[in-house]
Protein backbone atom coordinates (compact mmCIF):
# COMPACT_ATOMS: atom_id res chain seq x y z
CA UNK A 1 0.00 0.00 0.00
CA UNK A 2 1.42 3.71 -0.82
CA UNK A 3 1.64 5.86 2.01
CA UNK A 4 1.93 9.78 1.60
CA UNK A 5 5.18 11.78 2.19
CA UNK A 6 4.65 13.31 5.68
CA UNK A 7 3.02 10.14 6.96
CA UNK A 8 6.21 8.54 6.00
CA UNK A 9 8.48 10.70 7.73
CA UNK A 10 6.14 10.53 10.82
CA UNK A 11 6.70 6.81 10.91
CA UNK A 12 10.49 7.44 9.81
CA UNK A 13 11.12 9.69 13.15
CA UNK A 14 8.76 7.92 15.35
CA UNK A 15 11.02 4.63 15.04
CA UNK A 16 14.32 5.51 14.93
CA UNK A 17 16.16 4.96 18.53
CA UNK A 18 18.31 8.03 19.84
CA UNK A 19 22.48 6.56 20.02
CA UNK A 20 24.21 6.36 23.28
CA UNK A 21 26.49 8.82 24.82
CA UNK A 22 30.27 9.24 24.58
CA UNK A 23 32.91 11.32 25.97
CA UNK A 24 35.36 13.16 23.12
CA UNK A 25 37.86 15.45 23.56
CA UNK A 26 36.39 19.85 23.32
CA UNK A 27 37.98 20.03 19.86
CA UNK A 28 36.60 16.54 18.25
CA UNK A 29 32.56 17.63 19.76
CA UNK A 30 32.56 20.46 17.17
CA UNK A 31 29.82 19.28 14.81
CA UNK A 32 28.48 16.77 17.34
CA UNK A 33 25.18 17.12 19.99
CA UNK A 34 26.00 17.73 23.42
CA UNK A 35 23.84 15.06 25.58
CA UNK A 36 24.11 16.77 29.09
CA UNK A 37 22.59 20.27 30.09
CA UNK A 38 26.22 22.29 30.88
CA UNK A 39 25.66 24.56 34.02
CA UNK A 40 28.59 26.80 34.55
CA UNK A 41 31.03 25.59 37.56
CA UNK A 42 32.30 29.20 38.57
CA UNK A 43 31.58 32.35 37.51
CA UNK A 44 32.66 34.69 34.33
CA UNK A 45 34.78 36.45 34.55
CA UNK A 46 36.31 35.60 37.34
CA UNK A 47 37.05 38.89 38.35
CA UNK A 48 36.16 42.57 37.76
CA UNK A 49 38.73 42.89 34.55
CA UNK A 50 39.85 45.58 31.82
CA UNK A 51 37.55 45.64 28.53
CA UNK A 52 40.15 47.63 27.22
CA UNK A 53 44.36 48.09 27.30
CA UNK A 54 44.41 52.01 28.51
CA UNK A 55 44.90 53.38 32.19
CA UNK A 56 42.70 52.57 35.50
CA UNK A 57 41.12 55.70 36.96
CA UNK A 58 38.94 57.18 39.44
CA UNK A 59 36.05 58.31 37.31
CA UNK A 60 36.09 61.46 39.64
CA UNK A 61 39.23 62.88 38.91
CA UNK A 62 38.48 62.97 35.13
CA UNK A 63 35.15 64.93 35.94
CA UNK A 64 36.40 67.89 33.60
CA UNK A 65 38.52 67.02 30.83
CA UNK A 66 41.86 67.80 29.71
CA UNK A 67 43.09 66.57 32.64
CA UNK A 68 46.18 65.10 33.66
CA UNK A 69 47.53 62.15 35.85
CA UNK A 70 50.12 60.08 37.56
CA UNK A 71 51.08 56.62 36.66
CA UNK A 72 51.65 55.00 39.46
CA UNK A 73 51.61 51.36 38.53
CA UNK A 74 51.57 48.57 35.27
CA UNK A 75 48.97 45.54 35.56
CA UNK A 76 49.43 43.53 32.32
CA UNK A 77 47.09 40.78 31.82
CA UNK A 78 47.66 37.78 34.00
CA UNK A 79 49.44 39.99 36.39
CA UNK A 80 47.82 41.06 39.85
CA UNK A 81 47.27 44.52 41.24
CA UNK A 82 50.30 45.44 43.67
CA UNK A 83 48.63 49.25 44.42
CA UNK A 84 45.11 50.89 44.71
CA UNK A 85 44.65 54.07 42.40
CA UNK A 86 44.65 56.99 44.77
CA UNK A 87 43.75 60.58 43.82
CA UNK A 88 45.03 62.23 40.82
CA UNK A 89 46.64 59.29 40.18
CA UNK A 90 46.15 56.29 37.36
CA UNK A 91 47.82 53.15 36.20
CA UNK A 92 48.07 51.50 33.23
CA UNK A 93 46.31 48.33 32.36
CA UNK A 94 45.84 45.73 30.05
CA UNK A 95 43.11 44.25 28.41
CA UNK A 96 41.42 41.20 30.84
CA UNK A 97 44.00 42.51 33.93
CA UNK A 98 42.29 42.65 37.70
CA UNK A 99 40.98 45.93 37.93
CA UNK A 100 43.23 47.63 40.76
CA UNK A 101 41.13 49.17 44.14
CA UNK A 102 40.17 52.46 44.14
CA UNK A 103 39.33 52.31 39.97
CA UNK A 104 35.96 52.58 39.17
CA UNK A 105 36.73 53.33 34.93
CA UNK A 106 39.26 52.48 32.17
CA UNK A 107 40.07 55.24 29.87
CA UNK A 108 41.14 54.01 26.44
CA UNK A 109 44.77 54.39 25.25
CA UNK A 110 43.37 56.15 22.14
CA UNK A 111 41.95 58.81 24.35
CA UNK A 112 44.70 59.52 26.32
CA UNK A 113 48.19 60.88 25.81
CA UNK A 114 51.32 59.72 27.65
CA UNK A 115 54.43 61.40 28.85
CA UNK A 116 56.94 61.00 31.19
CA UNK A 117 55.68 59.40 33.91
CA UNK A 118 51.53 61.65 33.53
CA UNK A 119 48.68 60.55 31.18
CA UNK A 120 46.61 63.48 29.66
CA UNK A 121 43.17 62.12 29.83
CA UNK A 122 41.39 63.49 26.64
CA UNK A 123 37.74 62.72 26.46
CA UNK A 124 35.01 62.36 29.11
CA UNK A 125 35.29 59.03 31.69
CA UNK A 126 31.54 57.73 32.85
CA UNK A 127 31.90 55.89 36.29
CA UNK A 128 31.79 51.63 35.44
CA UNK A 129 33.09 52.11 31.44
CA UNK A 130 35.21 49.60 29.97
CA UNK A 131 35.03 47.49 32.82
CA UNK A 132 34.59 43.74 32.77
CA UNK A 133 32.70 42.65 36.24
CA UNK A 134 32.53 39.74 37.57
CA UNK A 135 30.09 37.16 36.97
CA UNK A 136 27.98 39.66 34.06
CA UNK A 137 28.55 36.96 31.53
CA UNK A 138 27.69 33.89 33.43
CA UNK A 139 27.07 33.26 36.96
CA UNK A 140 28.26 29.93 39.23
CA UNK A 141 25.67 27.48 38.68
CA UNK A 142 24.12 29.31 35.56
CA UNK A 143 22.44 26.42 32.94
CA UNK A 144 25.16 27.75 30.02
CA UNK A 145 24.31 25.03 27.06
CA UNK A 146 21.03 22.51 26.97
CA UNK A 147 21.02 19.62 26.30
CA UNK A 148 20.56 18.38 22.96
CA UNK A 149 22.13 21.92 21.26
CA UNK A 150 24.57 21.39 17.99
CA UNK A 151 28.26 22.12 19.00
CA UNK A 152 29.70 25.05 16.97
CA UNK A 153 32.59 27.60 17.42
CA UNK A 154 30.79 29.36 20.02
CA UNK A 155 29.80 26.56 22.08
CA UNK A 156 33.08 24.98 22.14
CA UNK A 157 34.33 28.62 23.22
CA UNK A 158 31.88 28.33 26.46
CA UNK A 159 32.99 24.53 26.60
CA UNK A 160 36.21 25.71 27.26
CA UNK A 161 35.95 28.92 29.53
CA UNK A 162 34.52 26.11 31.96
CA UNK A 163 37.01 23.74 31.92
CA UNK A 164 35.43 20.99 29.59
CA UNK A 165 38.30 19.22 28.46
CA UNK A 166 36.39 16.09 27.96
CA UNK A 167 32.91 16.63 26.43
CA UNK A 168 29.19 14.31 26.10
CA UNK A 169 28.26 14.34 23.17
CA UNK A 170 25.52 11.22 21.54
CA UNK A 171 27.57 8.66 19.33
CA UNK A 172 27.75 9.07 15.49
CA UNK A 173 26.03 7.01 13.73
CA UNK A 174 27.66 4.19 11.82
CA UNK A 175 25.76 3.65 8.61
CA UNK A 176 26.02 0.61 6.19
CA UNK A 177 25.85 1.32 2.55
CA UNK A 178 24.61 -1.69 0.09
CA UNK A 179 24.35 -1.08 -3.32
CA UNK A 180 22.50 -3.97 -5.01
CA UNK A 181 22.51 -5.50 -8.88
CA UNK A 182 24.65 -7.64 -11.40
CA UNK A 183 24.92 -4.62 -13.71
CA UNK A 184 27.31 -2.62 -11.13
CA UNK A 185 31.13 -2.09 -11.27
CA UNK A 186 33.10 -0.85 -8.44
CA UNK A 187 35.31 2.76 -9.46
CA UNK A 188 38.12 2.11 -10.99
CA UNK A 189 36.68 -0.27 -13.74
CA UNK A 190 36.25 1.14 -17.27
CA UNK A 191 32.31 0.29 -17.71
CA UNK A 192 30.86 -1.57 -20.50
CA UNK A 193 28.22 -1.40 -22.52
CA UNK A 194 25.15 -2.19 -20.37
CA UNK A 195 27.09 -1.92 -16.78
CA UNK A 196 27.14 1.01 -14.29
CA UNK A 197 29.12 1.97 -12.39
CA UNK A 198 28.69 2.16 -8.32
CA UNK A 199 28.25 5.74 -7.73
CA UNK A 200 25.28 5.67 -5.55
CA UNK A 201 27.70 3.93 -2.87
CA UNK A 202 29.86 7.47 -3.16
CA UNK A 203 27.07 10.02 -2.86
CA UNK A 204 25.05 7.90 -0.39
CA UNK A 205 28.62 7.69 2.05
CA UNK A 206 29.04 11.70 0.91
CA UNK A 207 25.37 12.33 2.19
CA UNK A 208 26.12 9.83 5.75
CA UNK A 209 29.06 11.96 6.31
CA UNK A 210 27.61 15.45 5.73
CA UNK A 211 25.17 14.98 8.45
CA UNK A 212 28.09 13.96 10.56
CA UNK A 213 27.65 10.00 10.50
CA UNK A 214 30.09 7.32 9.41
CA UNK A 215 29.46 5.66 6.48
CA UNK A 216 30.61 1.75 6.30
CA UNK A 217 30.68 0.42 2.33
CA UNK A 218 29.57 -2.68 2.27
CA UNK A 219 30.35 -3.16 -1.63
CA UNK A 220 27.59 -4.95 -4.20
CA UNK A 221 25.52 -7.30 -3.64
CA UNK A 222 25.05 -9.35 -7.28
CA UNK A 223 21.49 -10.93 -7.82
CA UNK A 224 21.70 -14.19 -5.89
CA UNK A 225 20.40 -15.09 -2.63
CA UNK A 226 23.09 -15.92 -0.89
CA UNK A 227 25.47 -12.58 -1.46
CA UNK A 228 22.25 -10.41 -0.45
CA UNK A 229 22.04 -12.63 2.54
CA UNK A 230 25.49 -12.09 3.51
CA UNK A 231 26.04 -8.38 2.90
CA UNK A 232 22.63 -7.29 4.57
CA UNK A 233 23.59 -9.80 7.59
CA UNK A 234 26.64 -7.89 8.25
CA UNK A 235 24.81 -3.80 7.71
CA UNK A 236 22.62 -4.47 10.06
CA UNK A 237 25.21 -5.18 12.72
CA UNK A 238 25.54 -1.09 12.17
CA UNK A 239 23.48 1.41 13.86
CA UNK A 240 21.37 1.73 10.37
CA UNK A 241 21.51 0.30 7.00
CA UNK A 242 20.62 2.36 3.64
CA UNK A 243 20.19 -0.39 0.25
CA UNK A 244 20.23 0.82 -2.89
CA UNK A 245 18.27 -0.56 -5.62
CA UNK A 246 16.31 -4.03 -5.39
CA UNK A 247 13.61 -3.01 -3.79
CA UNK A 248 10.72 -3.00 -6.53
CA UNK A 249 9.05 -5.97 -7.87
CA UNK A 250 11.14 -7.37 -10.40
CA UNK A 251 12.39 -10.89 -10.95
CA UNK A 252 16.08 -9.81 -9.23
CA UNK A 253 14.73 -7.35 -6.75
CA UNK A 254 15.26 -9.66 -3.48
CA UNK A 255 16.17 -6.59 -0.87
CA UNK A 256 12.45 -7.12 0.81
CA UNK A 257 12.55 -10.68 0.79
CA UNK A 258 16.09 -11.13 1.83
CA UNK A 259 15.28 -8.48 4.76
CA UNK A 260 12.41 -9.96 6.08
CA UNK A 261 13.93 -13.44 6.29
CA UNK A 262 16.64 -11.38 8.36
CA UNK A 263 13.87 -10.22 10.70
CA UNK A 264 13.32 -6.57 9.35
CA UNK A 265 10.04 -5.43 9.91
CA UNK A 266 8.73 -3.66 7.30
CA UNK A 267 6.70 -0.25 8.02
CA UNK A 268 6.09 0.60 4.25
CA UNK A 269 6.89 0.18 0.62
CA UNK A 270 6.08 2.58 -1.45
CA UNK A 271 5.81 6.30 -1.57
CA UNK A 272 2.91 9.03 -2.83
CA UNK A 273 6.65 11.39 -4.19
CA UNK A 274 8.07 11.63 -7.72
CA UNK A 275 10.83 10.88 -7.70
CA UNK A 276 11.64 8.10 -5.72
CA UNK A 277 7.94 6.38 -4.93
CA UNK A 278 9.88 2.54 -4.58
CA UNK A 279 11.30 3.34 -0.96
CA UNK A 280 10.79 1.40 1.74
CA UNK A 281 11.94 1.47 5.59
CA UNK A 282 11.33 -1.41 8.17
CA UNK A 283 13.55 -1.80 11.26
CA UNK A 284 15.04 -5.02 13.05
CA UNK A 285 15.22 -4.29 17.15
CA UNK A 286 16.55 -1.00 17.41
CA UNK A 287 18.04 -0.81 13.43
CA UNK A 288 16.30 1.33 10.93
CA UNK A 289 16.76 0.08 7.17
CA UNK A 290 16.53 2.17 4.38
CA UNK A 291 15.62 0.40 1.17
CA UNK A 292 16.40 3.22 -1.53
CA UNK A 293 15.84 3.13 -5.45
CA UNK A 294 18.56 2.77 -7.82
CA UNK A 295 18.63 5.58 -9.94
CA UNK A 296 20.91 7.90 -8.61
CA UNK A 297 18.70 11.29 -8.59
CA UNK A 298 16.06 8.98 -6.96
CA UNK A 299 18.60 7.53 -3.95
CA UNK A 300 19.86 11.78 -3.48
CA UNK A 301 16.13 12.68 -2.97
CA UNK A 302 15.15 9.92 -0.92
CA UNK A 303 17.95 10.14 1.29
CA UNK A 304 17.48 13.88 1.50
CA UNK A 305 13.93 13.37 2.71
CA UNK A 306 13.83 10.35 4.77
CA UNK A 307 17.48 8.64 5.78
CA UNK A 308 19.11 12.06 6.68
CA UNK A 309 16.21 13.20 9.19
CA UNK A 310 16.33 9.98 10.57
CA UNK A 311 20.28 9.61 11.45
CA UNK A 312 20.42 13.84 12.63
CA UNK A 313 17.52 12.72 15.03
CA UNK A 314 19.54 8.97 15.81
CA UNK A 315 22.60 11.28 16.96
CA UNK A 316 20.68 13.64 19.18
CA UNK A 317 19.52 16.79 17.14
CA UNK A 318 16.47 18.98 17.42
CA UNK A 319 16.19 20.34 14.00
CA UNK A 320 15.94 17.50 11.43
CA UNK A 321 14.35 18.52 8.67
CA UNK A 322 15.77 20.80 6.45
CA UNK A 323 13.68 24.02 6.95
CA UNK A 324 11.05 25.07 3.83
CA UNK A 325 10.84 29.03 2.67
CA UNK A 326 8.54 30.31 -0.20
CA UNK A 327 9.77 30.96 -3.89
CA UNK A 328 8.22 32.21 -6.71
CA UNK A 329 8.28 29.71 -9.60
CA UNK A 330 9.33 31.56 -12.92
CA UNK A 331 7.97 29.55 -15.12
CA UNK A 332 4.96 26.84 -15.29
CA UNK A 333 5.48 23.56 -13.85
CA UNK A 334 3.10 20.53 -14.52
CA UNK A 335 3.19 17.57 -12.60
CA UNK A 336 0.32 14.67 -12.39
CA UNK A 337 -2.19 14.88 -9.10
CA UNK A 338 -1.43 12.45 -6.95
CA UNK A 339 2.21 12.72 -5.39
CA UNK A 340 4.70 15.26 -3.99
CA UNK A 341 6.74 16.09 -6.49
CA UNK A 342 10.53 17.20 -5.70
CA UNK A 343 11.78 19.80 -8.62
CA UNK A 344 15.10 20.45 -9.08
CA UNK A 345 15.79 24.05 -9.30
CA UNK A 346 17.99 26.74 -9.82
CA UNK A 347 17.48 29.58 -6.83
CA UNK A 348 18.34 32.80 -6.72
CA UNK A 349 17.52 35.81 -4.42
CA UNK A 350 15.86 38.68 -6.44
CA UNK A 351 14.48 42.20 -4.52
CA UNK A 352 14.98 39.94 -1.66
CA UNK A 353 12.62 37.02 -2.72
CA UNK A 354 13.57 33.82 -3.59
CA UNK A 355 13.15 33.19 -7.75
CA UNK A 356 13.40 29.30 -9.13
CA UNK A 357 13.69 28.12 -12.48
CA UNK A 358 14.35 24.29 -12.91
CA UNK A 359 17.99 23.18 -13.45
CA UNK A 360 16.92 21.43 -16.57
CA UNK A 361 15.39 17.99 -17.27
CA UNK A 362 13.56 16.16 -14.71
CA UNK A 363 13.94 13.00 -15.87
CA UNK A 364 15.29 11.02 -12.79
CA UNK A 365 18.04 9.63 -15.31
CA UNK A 366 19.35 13.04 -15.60
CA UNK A 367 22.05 13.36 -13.07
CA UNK A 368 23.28 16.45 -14.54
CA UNK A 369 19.97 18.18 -13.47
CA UNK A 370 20.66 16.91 -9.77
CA UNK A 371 23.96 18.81 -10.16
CA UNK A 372 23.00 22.15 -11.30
CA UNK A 373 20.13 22.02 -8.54
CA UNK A 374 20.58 24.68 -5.40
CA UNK A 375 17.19 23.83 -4.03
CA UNK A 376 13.97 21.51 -4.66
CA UNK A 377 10.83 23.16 -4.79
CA UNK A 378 8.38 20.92 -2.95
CA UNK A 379 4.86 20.57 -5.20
CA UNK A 380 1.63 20.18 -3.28
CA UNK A 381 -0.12 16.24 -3.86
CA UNK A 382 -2.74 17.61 -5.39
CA UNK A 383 -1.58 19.94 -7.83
CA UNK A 384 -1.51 19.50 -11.65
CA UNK A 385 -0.41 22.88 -12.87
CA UNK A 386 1.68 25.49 -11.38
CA UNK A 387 2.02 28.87 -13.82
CA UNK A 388 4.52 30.69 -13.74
CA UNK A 389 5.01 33.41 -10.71
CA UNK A 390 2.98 30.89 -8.11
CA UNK A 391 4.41 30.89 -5.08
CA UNK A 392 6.18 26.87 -3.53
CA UNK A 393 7.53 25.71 -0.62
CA UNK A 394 11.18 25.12 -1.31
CA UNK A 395 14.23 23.29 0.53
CA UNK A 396 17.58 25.09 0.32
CA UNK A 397 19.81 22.53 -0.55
CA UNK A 398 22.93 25.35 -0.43
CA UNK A 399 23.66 27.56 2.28
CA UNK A 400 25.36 30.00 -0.32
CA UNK A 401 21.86 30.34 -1.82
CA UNK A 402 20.84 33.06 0.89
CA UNK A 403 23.50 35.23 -0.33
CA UNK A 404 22.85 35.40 -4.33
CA UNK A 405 21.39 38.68 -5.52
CA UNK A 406 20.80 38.66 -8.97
């Protein structure tokens, strides 16, 4: 029985087990999902510091400007304050030094001119400026990073301010790759007539990786029992398995059967999207399989849509699914009622407004089309004709995309 798109993502996300935790060095969690709430152990900063490298005052004696006063002392950062400032007096300091007693304000080098022993204070000093105080950015105890929040720059930045050598983070997935059928040569082999070679293995372990998994190439299974026996034996000892190819109802196609005999149960075959409506997904105890067609636009889509949800949510994240904004077709689009279709298109940003065209011929057999593609505009069930300047729900398949102006 075909199933509709979002009812097959629902089933997708609702079965897919969350990985364990492990603990990896700060720098190798960049990328990764932190699996424990991070509450801050101490305070930052740790002490009411210099915002700026320019001279500790007393905001008082600067209360009409020119005025000039007498170093008295150097704190350089790292270093400790040895005097107080007293009247009429200042020291120089450096950026993140203690701020000495007796200073209430840091004046800028650039305002200031130095000589002989006296700073000339140039412009006007408000009482608290350029100070750093302790505990504004984070307090002891302070809930810093949630759970469950993607690690970037910033986060390993906090990571490390608090000591966090050693980070949780939930495991990557490892993700077995079958590509299936007699007519398949690995790279390397000059193709013949009538034989293909094994690229879906290649994008499928590019995909697994660019959502941070790691992809484990379990090579071709030819159209026997026995080899698809033995290859999808050993994927599913991985925390997922993605087949590609074998999966309709032809005379060779023995992915389903093979599968269930291995105890896969299946939740569907068959989806209401163009391309890609052969896909099925089953699961055996806690691993997901992802039975993908063969044509290599088809297994890009379908991954796109179903297997990479499913592993981001596997390894912890929040956000999943690539996030839809609206774009004006600019030119007409017809599709058969019936089923989603996914349209390859070529997006750019024009008076601030997304603008697609298709990347050329939608024929799943055109690869070419998959290449020139920034984006797939997604096309309502329902629909049979789109004219031109209707507005779609499209995914961004480029992050560059949000920059193009035309």
């Amino acid at each position: 029985m075909m199933i509709g798109f979002e009812e097959a993502r629902r089933l997708i996300l609702e079965n897919v087990p969350t990985l364990g935790i492990e603990r990896v060095p700060l720098l190798d969690a960049a990328g990764r999902v932190l699996a424990e709430a991070l509450k801050a152990p101490w305070e930052m900063p740790l002490c009411d510091n210099s915002a700026m490298d320019g001279f500790a005052v007393r905001a008082a004696d600067c209360a009409s400007v020119p005025t000039t006063l007498r170093i008295t002392g150097y704190i350089p950062a790292g270093g400790l304050p040895e005097l107080a400032v007293e009247p009429g007096c200042a020291i120089k300091i450096m950026t993140g030094a203690p701020i000495p007693p007796g200073c209430d304000a840091v004046v800028p080098v650039e305002e200031t001119e130095e000589s002989e022993g006296t700073v000339r204070i140039l412009e006007t000093v408000e009482p608290r400026q350029h100070i750093r105080f302790r505990g504004e950015d984070v307090a002891a105890g302070d809930l810093v990073i949630p759970a469950a929040t993607l690690i970037r720059p910033p986060e390993i930045s906090m990571l490390a301010s608090n000591g966090m050598a050693m980070v949780p983070v939930h495991r990557r997935a490892r993700v077995a790759i079958l590509s299936t059928g007699d007519e398949l040569v690995e790279l390397g082999r000059t193709p013949s007539s009538g034989s293909i070679i094994n690229s879906n293995a290649y994008s499928l372990a590019a995909a697994v990786r660019e959502c941070g998994a790691e992809p484990v190439l379990l090579g071709i299974a030819r159209d026997n029992h026995a080899d698809h026996r033995r290859l999808l034996a050993e994927g599913l000892n991985c925390d997922a398995l993605i087949t590609s190819a074998g999966v309709s109802a032809g005379d060779r196609d023995l992915v389903r059967e093979v599968l269930a005999e291995l105890g896969v149960e299946q939740l569907f075959w068959k989806v209401a999207i163009k391309p890609g409506g052969p896909t099925a997904f089953g699961i055996r105890e806690s691993t997901p399989v992802f039975s993908l067609p063969g044509n290599p636009v088809s297994t890009m889509i379908t991954f796109d849509q179903f297997v990479r949800p499913a592993l981001l949510r596997m390894m912890g994240h929040r956000r999943v699914i690539r996030p839809y904004v609206k774009a004006t077709l600019k030119e007409d689009v017809r599709k058969k009622p019936g089923k989603v279709n996914f349209l390859r298109v070529q997006v750019v940003v024009e008076k601030g407004r997304y603008v697609a065209s298709t990347s050329g011929d939608q024929h799943t057999g055109i690869l070419r089309t998959m290449v020139n593609a920034n984006g797939l505009a997604v096309l309502p069930r329902e629909a049979s004709f789109l004219p031109a300047g209707s507005e779609v729900d499209l995914q961004l398949l480029r992050d560059e995309v949000a920059m193009l102006e035309k």
